[in-house]
Protein backbone atom coordinates (compact mmCIF):
# COMPACT_ATOMS: atom_id res chain seq x y z
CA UNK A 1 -18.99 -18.69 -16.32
CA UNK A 2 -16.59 -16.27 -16.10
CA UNK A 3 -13.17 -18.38 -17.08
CA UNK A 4 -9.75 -17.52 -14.52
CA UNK A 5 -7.11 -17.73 -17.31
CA UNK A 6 -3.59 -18.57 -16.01
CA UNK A 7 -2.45 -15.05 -16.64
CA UNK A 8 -5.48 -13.65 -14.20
CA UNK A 9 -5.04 -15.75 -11.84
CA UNK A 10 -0.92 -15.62 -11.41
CA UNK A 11 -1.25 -11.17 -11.62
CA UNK A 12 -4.55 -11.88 -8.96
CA UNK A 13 -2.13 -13.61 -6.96
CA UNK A 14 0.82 -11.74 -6.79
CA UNK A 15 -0.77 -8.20 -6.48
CA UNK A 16 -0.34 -6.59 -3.21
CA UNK A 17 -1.94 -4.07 -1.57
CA UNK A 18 -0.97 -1.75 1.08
CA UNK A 19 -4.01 -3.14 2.78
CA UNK A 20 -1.62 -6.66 2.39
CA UNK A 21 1.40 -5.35 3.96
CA UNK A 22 -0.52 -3.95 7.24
CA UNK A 23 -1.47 -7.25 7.26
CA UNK A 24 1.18 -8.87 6.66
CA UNK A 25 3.21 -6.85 9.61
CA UNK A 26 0.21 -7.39 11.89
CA UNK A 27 0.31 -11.40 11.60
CA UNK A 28 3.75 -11.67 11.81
CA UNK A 29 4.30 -9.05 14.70
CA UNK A 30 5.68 -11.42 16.92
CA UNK A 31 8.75 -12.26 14.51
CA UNK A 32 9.30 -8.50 14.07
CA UNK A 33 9.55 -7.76 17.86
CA UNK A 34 11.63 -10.91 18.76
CA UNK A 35 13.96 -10.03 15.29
CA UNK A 36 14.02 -6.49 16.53
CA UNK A 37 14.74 -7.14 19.92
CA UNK A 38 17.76 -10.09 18.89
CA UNK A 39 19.13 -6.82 16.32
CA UNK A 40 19.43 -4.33 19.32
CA UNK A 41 20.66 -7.20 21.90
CA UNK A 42 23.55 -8.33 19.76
CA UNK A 43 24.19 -4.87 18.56
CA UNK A 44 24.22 -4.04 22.64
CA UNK A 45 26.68 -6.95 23.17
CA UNK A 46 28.79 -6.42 20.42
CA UNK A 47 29.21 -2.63 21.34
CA UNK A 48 30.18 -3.73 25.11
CA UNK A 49 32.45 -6.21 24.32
CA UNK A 50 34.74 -4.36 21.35
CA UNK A 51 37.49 -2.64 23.39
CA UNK A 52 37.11 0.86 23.38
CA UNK A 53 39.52 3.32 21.10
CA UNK A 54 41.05 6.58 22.02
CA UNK A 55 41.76 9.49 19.27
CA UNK A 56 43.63 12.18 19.64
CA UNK A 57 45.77 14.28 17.37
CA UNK A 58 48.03 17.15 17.22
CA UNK A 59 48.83 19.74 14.39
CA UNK A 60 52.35 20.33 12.80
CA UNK A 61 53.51 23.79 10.89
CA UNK A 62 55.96 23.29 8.21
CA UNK A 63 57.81 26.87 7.60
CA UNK A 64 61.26 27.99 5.67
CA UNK A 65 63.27 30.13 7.53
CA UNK A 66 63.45 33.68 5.56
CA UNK A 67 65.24 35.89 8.49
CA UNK A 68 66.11 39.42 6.33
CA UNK A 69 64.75 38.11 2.63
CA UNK A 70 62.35 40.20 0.56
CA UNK A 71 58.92 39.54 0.09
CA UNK A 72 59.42 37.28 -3.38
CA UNK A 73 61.67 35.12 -0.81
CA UNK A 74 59.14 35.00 1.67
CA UNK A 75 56.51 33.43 -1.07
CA UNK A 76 59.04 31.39 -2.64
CA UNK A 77 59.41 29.92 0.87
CA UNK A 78 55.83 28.93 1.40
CA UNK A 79 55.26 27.21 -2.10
CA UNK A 80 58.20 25.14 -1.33
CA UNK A 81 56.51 24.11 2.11
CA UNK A 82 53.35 23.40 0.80
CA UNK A 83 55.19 21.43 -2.21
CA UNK A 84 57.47 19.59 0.66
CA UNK A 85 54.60 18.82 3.29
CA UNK A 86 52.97 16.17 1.13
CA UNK A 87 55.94 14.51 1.25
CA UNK A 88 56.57 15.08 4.96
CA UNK A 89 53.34 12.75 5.83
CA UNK A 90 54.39 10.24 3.70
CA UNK A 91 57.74 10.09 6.13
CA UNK A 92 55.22 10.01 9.31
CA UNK A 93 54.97 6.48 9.35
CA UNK A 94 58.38 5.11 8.52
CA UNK A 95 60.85 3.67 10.98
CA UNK A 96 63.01 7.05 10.75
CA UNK A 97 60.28 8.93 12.74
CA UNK A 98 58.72 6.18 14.94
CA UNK A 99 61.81 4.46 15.91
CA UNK A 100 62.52 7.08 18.52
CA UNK A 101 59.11 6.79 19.47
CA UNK A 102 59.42 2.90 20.37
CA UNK A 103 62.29 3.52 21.97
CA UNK A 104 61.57 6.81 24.24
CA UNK A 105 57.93 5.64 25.14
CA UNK A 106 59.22 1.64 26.01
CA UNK A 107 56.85 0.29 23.33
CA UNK A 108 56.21 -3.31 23.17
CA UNK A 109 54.94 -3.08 19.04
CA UNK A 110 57.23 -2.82 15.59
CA UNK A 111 56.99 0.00 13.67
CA UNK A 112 54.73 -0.91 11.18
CA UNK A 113 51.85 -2.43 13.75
CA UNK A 114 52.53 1.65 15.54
CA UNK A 115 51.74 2.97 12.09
CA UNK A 116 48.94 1.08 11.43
CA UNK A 117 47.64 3.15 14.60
CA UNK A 118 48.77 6.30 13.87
CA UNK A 119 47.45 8.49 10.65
CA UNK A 120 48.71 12.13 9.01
CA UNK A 121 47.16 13.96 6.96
CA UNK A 122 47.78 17.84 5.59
CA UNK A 123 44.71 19.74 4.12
CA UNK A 124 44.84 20.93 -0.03
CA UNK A 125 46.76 24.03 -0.10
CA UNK A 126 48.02 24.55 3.47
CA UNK A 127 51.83 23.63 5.22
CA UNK A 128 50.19 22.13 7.98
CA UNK A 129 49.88 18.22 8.92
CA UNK A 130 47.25 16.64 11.11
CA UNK A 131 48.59 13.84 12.61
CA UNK A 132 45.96 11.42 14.54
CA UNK A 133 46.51 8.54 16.95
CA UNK A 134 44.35 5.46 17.88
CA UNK A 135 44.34 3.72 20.84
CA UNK A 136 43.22 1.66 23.47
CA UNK A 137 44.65 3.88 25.97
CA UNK A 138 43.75 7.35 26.22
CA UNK A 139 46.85 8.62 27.95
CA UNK A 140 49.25 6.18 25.67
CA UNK A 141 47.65 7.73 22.95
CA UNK A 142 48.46 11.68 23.75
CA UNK A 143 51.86 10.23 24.33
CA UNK A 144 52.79 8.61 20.99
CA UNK A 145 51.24 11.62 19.20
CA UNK A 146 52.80 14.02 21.10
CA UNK A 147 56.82 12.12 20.81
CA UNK A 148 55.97 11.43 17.30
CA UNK A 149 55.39 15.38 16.27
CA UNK A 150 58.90 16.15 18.12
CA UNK A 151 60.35 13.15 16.38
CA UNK A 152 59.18 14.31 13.01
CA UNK A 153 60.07 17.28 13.78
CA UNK A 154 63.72 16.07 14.78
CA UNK A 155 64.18 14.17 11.71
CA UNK A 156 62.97 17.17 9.43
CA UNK A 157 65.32 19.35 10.55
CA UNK A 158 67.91 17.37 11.52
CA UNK A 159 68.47 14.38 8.90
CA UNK A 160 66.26 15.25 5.86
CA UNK A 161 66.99 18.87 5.65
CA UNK A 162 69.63 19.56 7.40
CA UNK A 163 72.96 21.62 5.26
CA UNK A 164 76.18 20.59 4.66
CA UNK A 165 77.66 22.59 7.67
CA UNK A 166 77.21 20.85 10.88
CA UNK A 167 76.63 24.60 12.82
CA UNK A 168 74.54 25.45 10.09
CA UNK A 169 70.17 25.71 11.14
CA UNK A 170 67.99 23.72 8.91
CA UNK A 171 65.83 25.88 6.40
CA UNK A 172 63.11 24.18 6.80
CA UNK A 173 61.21 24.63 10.59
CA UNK A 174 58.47 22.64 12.20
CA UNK A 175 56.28 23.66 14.94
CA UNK A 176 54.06 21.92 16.95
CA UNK A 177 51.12 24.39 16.95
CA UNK A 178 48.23 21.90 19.10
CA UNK A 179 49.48 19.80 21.12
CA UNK A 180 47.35 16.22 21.64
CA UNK A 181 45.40 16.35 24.73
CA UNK A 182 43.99 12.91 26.42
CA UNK A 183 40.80 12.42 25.18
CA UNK A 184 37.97 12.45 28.00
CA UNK A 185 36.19 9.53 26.16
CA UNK A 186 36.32 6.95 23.45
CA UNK A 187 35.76 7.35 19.82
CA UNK A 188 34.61 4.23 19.47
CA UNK A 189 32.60 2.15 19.92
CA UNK A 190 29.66 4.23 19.65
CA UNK A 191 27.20 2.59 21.63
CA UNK A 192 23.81 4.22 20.87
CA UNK A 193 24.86 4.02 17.31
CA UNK A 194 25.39 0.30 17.46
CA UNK A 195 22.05 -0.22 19.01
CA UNK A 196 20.28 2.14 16.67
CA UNK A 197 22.12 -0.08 13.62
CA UNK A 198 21.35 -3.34 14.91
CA UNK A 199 17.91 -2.47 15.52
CA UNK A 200 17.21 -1.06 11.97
CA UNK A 201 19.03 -4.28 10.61
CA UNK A 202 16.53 -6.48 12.78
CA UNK A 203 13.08 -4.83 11.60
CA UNK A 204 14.58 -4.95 8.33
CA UNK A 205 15.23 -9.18 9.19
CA UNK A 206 12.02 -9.80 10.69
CA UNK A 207 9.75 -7.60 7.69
CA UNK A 208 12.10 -9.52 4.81
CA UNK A 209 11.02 -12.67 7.16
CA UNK A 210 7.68 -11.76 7.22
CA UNK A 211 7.66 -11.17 2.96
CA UNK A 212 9.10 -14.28 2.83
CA UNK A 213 6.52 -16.41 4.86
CA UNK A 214 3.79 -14.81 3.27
CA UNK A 215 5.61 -16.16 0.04
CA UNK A 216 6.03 -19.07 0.83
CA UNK A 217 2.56 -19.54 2.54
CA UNK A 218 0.57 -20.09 -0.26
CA UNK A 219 -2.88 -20.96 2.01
CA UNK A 220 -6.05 -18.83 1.91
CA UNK A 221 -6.26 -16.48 5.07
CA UNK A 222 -9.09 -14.10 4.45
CA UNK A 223 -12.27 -13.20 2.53
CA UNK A 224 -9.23 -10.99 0.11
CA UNK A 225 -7.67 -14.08 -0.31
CA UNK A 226 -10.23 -15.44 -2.34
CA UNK A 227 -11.61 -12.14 -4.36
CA UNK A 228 -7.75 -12.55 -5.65
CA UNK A 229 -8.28 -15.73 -6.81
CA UNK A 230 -11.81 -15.97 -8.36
CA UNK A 231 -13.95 -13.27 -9.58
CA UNK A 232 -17.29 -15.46 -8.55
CA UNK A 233 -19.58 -13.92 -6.03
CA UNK A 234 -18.13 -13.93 -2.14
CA UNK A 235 -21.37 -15.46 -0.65
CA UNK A 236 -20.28 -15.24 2.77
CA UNK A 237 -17.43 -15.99 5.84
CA UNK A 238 -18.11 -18.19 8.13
CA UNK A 239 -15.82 -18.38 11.52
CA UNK A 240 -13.60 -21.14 13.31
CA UNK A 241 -15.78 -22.59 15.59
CA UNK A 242 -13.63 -24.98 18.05
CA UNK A 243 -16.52 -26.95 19.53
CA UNK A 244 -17.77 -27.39 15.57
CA UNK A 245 -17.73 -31.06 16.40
CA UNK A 246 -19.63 -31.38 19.37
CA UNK A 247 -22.20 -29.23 17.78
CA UNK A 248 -22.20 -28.87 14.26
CA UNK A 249 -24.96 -27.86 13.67
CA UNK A 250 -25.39 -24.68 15.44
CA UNK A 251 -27.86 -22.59 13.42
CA UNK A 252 -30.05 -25.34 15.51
CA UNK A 253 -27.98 -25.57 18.81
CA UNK A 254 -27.37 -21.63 19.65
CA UNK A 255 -30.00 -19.76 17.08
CA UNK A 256 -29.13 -16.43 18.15
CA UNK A 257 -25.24 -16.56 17.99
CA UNK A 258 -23.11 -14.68 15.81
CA UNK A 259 -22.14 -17.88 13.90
CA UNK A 260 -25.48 -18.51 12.96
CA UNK A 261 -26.39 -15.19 11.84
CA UNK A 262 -23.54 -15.76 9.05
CA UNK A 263 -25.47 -19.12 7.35
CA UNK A 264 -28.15 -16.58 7.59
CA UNK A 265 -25.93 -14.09 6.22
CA UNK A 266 -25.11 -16.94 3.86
CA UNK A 267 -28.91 -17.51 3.48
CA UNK A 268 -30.31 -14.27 2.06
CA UNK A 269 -27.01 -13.81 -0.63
CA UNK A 270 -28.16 -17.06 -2.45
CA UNK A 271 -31.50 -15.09 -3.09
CA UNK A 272 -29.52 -12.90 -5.70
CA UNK A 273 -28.20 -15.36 -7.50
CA UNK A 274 -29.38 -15.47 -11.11
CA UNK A 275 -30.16 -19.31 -11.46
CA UNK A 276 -32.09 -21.05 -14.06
CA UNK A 277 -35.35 -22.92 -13.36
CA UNK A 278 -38.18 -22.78 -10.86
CA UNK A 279 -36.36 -24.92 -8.12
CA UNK A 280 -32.95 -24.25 -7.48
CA UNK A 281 -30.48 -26.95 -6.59
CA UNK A 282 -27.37 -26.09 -5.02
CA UNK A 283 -23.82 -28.71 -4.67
CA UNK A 284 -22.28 -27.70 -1.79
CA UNK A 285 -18.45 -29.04 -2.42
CA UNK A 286 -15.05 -27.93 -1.48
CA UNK A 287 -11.37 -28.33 -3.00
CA UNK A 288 -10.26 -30.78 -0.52
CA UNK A 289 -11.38 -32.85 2.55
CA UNK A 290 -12.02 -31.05 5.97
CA UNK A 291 -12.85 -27.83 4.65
CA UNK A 292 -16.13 -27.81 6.22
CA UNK A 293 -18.89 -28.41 3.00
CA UNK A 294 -20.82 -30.80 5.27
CA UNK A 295 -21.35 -28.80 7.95
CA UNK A 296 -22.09 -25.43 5.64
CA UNK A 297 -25.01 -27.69 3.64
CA UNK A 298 -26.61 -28.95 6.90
CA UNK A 299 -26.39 -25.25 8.48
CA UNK A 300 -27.53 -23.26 5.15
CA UNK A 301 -30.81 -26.05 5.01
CA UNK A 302 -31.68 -25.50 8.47
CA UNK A 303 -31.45 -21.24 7.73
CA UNK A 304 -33.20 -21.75 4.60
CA UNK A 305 -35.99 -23.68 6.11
CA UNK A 306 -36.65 -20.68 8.76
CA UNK A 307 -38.49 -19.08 6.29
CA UNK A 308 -41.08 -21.52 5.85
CA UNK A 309 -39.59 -22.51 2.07
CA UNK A 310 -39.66 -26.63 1.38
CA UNK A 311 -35.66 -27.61 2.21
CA UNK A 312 -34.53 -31.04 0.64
CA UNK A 313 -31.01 -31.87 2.07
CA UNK A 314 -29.26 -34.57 0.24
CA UNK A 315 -26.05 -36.39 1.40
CA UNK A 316 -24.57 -36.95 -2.62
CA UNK A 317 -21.12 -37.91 -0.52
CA UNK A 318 -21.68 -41.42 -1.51
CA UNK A 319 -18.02 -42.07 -0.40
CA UNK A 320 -17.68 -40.55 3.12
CA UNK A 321 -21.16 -39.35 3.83
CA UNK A 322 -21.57 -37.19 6.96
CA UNK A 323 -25.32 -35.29 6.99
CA UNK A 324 -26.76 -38.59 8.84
CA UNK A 325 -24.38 -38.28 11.83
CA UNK A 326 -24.92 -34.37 12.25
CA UNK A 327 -28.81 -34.56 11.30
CA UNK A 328 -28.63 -37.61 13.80
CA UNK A 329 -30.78 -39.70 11.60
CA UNK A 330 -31.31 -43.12 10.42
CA UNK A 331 -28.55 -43.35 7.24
CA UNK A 332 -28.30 -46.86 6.57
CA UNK A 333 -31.00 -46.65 3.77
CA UNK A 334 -31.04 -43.03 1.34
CA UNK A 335 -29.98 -41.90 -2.03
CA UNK A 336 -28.39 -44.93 -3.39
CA UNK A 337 -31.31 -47.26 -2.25
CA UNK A 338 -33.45 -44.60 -4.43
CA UNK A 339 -31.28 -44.45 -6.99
CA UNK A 340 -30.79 -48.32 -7.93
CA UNK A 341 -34.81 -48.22 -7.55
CA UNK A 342 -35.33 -50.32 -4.36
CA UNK A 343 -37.01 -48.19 -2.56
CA UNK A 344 -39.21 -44.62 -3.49
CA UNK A 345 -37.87 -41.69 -2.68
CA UNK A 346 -41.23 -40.62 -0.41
CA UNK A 347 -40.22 -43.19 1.82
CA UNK A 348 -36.42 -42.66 2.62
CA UNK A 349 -37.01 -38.80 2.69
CA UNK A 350 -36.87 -37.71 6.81
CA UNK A 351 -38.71 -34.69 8.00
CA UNK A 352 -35.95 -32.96 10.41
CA UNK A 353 -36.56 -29.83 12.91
CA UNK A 354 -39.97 -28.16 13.02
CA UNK A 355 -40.30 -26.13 9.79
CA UNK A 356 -40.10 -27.69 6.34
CA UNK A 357 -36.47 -29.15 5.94
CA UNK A 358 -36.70 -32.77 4.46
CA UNK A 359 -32.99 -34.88 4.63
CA UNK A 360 -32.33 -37.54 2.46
CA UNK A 361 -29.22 -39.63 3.53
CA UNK A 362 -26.68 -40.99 1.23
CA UNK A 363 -27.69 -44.35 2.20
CA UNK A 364 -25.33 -47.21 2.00
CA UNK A 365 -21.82 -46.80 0.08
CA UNK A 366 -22.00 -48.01 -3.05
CA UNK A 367 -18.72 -49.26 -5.30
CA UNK A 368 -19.51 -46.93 -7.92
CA UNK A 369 -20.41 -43.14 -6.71
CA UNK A 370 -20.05 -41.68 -9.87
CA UNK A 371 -22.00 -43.88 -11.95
CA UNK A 372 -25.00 -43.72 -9.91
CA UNK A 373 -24.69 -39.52 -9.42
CA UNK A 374 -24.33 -39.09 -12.81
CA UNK A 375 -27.05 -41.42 -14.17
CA UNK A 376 -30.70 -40.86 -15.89
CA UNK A 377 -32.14 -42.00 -11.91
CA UNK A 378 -30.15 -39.57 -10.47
CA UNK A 379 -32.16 -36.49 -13.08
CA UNK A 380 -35.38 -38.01 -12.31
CA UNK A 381 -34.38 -38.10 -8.37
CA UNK A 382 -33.83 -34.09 -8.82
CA UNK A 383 -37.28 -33.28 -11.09
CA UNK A 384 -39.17 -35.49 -8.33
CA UNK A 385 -37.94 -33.47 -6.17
CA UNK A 386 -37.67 -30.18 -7.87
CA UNK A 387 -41.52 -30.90 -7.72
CA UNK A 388 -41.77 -31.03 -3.88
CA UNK A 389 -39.19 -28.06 -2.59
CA UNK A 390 -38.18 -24.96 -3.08
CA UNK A 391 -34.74 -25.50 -2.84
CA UNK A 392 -32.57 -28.50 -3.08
CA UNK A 393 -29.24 -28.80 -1.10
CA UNK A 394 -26.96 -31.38 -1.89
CA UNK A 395 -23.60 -32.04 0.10
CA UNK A 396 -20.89 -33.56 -2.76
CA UNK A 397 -17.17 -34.65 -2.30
CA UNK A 398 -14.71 -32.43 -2.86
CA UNK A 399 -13.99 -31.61 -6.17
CA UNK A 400 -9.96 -32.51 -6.62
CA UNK A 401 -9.87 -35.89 -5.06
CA UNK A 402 -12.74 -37.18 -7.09
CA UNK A 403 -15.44 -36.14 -9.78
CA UNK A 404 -18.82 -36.66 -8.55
CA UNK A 405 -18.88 -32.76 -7.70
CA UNK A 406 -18.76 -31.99 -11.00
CA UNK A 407 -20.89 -34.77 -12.49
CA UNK A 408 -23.96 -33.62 -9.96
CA UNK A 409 -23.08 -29.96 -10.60
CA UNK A 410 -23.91 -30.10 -14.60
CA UNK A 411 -27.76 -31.27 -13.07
CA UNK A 412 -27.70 -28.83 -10.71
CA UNK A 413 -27.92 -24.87 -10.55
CA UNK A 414 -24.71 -24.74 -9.80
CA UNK A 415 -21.82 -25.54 -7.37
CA UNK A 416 -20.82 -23.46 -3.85
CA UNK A 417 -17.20 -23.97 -3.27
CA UNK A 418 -16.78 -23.95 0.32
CA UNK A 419 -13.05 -23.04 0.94
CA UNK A 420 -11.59 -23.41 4.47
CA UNK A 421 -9.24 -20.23 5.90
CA UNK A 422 -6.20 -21.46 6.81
CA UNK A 423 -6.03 -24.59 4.97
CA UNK A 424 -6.77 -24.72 1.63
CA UNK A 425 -4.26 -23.79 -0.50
CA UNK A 426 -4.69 -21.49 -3.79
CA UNK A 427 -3.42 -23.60 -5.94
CA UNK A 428 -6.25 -25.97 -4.74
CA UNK A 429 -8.90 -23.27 -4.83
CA UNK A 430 -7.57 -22.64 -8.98
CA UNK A 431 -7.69 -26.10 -9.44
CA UNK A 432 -11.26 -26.62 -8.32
CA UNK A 433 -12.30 -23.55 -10.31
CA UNK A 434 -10.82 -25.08 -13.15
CA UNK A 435 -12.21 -28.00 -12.64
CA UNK A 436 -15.35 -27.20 -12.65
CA UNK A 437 -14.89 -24.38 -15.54
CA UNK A 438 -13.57 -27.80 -17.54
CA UNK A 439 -16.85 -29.49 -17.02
CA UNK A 440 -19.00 -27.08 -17.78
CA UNK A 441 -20.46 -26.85 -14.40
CA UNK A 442 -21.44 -23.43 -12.87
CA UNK A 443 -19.81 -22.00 -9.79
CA UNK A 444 -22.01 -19.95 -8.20
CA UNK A 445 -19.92 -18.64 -5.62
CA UNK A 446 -17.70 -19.27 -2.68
CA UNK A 447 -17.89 -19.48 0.68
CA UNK A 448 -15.49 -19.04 3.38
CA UNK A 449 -15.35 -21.40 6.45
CA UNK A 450 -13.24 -21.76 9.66
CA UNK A 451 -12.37 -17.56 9.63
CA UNK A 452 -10.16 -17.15 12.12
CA UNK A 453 -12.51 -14.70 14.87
CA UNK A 454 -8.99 -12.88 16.47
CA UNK A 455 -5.26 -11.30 14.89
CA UNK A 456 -5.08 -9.52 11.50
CA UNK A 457 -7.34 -12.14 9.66
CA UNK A 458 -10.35 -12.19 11.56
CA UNK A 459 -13.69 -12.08 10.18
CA UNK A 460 -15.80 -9.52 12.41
CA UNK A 461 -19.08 -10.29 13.40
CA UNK A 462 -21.62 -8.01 15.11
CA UNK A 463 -23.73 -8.43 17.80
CA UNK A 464 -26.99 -9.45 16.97
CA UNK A 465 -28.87 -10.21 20.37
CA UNK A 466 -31.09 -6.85 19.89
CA UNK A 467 -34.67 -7.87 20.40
CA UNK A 468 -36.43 -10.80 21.29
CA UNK A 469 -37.67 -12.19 18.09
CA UNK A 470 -35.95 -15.27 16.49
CA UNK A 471 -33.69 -13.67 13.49
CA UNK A 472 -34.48 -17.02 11.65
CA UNK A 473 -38.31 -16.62 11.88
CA UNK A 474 -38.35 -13.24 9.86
CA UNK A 475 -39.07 -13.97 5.89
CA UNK A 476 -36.99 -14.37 3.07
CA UNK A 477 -37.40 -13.59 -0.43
CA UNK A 478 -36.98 -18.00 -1.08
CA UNK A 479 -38.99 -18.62 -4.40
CA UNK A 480 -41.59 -20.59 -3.25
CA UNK A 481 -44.36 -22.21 -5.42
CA UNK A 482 -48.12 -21.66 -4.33
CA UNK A 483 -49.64 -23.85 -3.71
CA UNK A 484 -47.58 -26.11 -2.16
CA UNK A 485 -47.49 -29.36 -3.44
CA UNK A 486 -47.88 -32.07 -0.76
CA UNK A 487 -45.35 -33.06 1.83
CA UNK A 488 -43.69 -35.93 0.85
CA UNK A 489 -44.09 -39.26 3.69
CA UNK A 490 -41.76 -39.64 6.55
CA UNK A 491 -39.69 -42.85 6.61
């Protein structure tokens, strides 16, 4: 058998697909919509309840008066304004300019909480300043930008650059050249912005949610789930069935419904299986309890014995046997009764249905299940019966809790792991591999039960109600042995 090294099986694992991600997205679309919906409502809410801010901003032009000089004059003029106007903004915000300010305008603020709203700037190579105001009102705003160009202005040409005669003009001029206007509408905040942020910042939540629970939800989903995991045949799906209980065995109860056309499905894959020997003997077992191994054995025997091939079903569950209770046969007496050699196996064997399908019941529980599956009665159990059918199905316990799986499988052909969607877990599904790679026993292939039938994991089925024949009653390429040998005796 093909081994699943540790390497294999963590690269199988963690390789994803863009196949993955679409479904991914699609399971957890719910998240993403109520994540994306959360991202643009507090976005919304934040946006309405920030107060709003008002910009507006006049320009200054710093000049040296050259009335009569000659052109070098007039140049060395404007290098020494633009040389001077980076240090005129730097004089914007100090209380020598916005004292005034407070005090014309009837400010309730200090100067250094009005500078924190007010900002100048003068572009590279120019003797012009931008100065820009911010606030909450839009008339307030024109206001301090407006008084605070005239008293820049003022203290330019009256107190930093003004000459030692008191009649005498200051060389250096400024001129308001744009005057602030109030601004129709606020700068901030930007509500369609906001919204458009907090809904990118909520898909990008609810996919890094959605990356996560995949992560962190280390269960088997889908048929791709498993093909990850194993490289042993997929033998079939098999869907969630929520009435499974109250009629588990419906390749009997509803013939001609989709579910049953998958055992058949199931059915006619185990034909091209390469298996040793004239009869082949199958272990149906799982990783775990509840994944549905019962119910697969009893369905595949009843599809296998449509086609007029010798079925034996065997319950080898000696520990919590269920084929009795969904065959609805007698169970008290079966395999263990045979195999301790108080009674023959011809006379425990019940003939179930109307074709050829044979069930032998586990019988009563015995103390020590492995023992007896693993012992020289239990070989000569199988080549009696090997004798008698075509194929021999035998239900086992699942393969980590205990080991009679494994200790059947090394008799049998091999071992179908049936592996339950949205339960078992992969390390499970490794472990059973490996478990069964570490006895030597052949897996055959897997099979995938309880498929969920809607959302981004569902196993589709088609509709197979065309005609009137019975699927089941068409043949199957079953190796069958001619001629028959004869029927065993009903209990």
């Amino acid at each position: 058998m093909a081994g699943l090294t540790l390497d294999d099986a963590y690269w199988s694992e963690h390789r994803v697909e863009l196949r993955d991600y679409v479904r991914i997205l699609h399971r957890n679309w719910i998240f993403l919509l109520a994540l994306l919906l959360l991202g643009i409502g507090v976005s919304a809410a934040y946006a309405l309840l920030t107060p709003p801010k008002y910009v507006t901003s006049t320009q200054l032009y710093v000049s040296v008066r050259t009335e009569g000089a000659a052109t070098g004059d007039l140049v060395q003029g404007t290098t020494f304004a633009r040389q001077m106007v980076t240090s005129y903004v730097d004089v914007i915000p100090t209380a020598l300019v916005l004292d005034p300010v407070i005090e014309d305008l009837d400010l309730d603020t200090s100067v250094s909480a009005l500078a924190q709203r007010i900002s100048a700037t003068t572009p590279l190579n120019t003797v012009t300043i931008d100065l820009t105001v911010t606030d909450g009102d839009p008339e307030l705003a024109a206001a301090i930008a407006n008084r605070t160009a005239v008293s820049f202005a003022d203290a330019v040409q009256n107190t930093l650059e003004k000459p030692g005669a008191d009649d005498a003009a200051s060389p250096v001029q400024v001129t308001v050249t744009n005057p602030a206007t109030v601004p129709a509408r606020p700068s901030s905040p930007n509500i369609p912005l906001f919204i458009a942020l907090g809904a990118m910042l909520g898909l990008a939540a609810g996919i890094g949610f959605a990356l996560l629970r995949t992560v962190l939800d280390t269960r088997i989903h889908t048929l791709h789930d498993v093909e990850h995991l194993t490289d042993r045949p997929l033998l079939g799906g098999i869907a969630f069935d929520p009435d499974a209980v109250k009629r588990p065995l419906i390749v009997h109860a509803d013939p001609r419904s989709p579910r049953s056309e998958s055992f058949r499905t199931l059915r006619t894959n185990l034909q091209f299986l390469d298996v040793d020997g004239d009869t082949r003997t199958f272990v149906i077992s799982s990783a775990g309890p509840g994944e549905g191994k019962s119910t697969t054995a009893a369905n595949l025997a009843i599809a296998l014995s449509e086609t007029g091939a010798r079925i034996a079903l065997v319950d080898g569950d000696l520990r919590l046997p269920r084929v009795a209770d969904y065959m609805a046969i007698e169970g008290g007496v079966g395999l263990t009764d045979v195999l301790i050699g108080r009674v023959d196996v011809a006379d425990v064997l019940q003939k179930w249905g109307a074709n050829s399908l044979y069930v032998l019941p586990s019988g009563t529980v015995p103390p020590n299940p492995s023992e007896l599956l693993g012992s020289a009665a239990m070989s000569r159990l199988l080549k009696t019966l090997g004798e008698y059918f075509d194929v021999i199905i035998i239900d086992a316990p699942p393969l980590l809790l205990v080991t009679d799986a494994a200790v059947i499988g090394r008799k049998a052909s091999g071992v179908l792991l049936a592996v339950a969607s949205g339960k078992t877990r992969k390390q499970e599904l490794t472990g059973a591999v490996r478990a069964l790679e570490t006895a030597g026993v052949a897996m055959l292939g897997a099979v995938v039960t309880m498929l969920p039938t809607k959302g981004p994991d569902s196993y589709g089925y088609g509709a197979y109600t065309y005609g009137s024949t019975h699927a089941g009653q068409a043949p199957a390429s079953v190796i069958m042995r001619t001629p028959l040998a004869p029927e065993p005796a009903k209990s």
